[in-house]
C-alpha atoms as a PDB file:
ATOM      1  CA  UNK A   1     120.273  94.651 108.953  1.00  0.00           C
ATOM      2  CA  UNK A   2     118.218  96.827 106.651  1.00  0.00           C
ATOM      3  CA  UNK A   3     115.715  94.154 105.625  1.00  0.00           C
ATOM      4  CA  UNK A   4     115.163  93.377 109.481  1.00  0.00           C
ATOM      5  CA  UNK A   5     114.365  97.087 110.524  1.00  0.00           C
ATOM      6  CA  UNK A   6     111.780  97.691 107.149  1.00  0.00           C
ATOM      7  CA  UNK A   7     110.800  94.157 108.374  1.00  0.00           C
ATOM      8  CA  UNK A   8     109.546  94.949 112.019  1.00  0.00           C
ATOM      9  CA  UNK A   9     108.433  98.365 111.148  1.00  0.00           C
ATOM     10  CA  UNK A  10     105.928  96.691 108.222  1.00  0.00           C
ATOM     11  CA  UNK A  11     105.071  94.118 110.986  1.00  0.00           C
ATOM     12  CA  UNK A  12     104.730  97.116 113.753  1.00  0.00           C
ATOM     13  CA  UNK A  13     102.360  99.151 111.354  1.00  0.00           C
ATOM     14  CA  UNK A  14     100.509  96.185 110.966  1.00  0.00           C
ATOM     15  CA  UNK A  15      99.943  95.569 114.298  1.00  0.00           C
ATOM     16  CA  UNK A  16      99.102  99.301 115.065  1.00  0.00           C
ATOM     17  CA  UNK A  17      96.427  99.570 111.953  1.00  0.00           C
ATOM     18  CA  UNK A  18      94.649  95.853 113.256  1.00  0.00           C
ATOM     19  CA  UNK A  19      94.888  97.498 116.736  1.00  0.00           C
ATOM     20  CA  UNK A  20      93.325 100.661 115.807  1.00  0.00           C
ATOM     21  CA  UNK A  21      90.701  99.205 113.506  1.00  0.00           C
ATOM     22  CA  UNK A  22      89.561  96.793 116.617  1.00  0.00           C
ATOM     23  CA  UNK A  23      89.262  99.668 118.994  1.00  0.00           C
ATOM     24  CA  UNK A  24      87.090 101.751 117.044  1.00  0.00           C
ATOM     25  CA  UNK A  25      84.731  99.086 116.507  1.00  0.00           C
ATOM     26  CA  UNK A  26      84.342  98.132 120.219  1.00  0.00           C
ATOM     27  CA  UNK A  27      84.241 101.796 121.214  1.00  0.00           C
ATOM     28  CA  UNK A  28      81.340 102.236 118.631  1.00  0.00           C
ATOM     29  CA  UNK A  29      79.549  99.045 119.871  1.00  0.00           C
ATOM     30  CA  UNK A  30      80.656  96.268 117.569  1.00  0.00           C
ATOM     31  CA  UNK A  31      81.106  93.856 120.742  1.00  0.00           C
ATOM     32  CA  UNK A  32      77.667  94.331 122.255  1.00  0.00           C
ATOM     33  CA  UNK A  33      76.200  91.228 120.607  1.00  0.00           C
ATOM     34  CA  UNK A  34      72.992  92.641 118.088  1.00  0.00           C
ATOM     35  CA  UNK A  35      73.122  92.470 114.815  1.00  0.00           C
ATOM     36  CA  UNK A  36      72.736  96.439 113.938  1.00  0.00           C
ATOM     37  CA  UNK A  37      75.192  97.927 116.585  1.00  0.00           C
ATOM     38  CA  UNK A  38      77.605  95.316 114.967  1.00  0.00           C
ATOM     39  CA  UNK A  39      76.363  96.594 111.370  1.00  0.00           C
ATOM     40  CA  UNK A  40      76.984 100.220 112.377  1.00  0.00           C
ATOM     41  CA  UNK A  41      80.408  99.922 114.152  1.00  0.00           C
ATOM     42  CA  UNK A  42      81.247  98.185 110.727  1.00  0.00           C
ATOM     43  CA  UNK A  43      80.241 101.267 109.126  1.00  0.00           C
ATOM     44  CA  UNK A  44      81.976 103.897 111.681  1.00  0.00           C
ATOM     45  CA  UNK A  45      85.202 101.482 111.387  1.00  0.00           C
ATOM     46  CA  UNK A  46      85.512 101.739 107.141  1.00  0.00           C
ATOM     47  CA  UNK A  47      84.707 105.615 107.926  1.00  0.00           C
ATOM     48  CA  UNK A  48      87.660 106.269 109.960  1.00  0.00           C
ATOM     49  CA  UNK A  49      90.036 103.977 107.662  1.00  0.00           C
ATOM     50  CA  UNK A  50      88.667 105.424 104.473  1.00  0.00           C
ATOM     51  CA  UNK A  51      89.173 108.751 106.145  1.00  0.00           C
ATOM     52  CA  UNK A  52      93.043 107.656 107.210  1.00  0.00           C
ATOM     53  CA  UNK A  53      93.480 106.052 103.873  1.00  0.00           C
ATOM     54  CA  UNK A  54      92.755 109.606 102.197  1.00  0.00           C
ATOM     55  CA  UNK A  55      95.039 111.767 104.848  1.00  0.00           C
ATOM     56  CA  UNK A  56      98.084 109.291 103.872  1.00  0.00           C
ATOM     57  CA  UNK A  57      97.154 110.475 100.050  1.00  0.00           C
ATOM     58  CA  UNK A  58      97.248 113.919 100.696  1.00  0.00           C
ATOM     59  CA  UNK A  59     100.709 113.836 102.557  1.00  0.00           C
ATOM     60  CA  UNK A  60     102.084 111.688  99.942  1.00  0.00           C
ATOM     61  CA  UNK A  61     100.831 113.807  97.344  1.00  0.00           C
ATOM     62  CA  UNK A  62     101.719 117.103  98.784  1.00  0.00           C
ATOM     63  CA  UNK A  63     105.316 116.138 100.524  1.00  0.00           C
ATOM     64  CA  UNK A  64     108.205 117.970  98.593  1.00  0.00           C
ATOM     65  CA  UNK A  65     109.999 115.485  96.423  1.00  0.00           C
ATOM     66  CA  UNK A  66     113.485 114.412  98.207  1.00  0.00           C
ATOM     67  CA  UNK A  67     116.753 113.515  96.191  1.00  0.00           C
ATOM     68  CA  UNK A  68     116.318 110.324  95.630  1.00  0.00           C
ATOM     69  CA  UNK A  69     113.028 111.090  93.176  1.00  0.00           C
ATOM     70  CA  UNK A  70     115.373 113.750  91.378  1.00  0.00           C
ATOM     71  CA  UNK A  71     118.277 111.232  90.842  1.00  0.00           C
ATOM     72  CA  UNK A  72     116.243 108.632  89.812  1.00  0.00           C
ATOM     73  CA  UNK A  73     114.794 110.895  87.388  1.00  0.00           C
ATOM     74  CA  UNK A  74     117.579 112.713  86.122  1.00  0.00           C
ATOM     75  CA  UNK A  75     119.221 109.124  85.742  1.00  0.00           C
ATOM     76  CA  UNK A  76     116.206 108.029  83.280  1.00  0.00           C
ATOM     77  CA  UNK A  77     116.905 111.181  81.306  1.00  0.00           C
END
């Protein structure tokens, strides 16, 4: 049951992330057809993930470590 849950919640985020990525290109003009809106929409779109992509580091790096990190470690010791 475990495996199906991490499953659909991989293939949810998945969904989500392709979903958001597509709507900030069309909201910054990617669909209009020329050849430099689509080149700039590009742009905006690798912005905004590059800019999600670093938020995700910071709470990863600055979340307080839970017990599974300490028995893991205290186990290698």
């Amino acid at each position: 049951m475990a495996s199906g849950v991490l499953n659909m919640s991989r293939g949810m985020g998945t969904a989500l992330g392709l979903a958001l990525t597509g709507l900030v290109f069309t909201i910054t003009g990617g669909d209009t057809g020329g050849r430099g809106t689509a080149d700039h929409a590009f742009a905006v779109t690798a912005f905004v993930l590059a800019g999600i992509a670093v938020a995700a580091g910071l709470v990863a790096a600055l979340r307080s470590e839970g017990t599974l990190v300490n028995t893991t470690r205290a186990s290698i010791d």
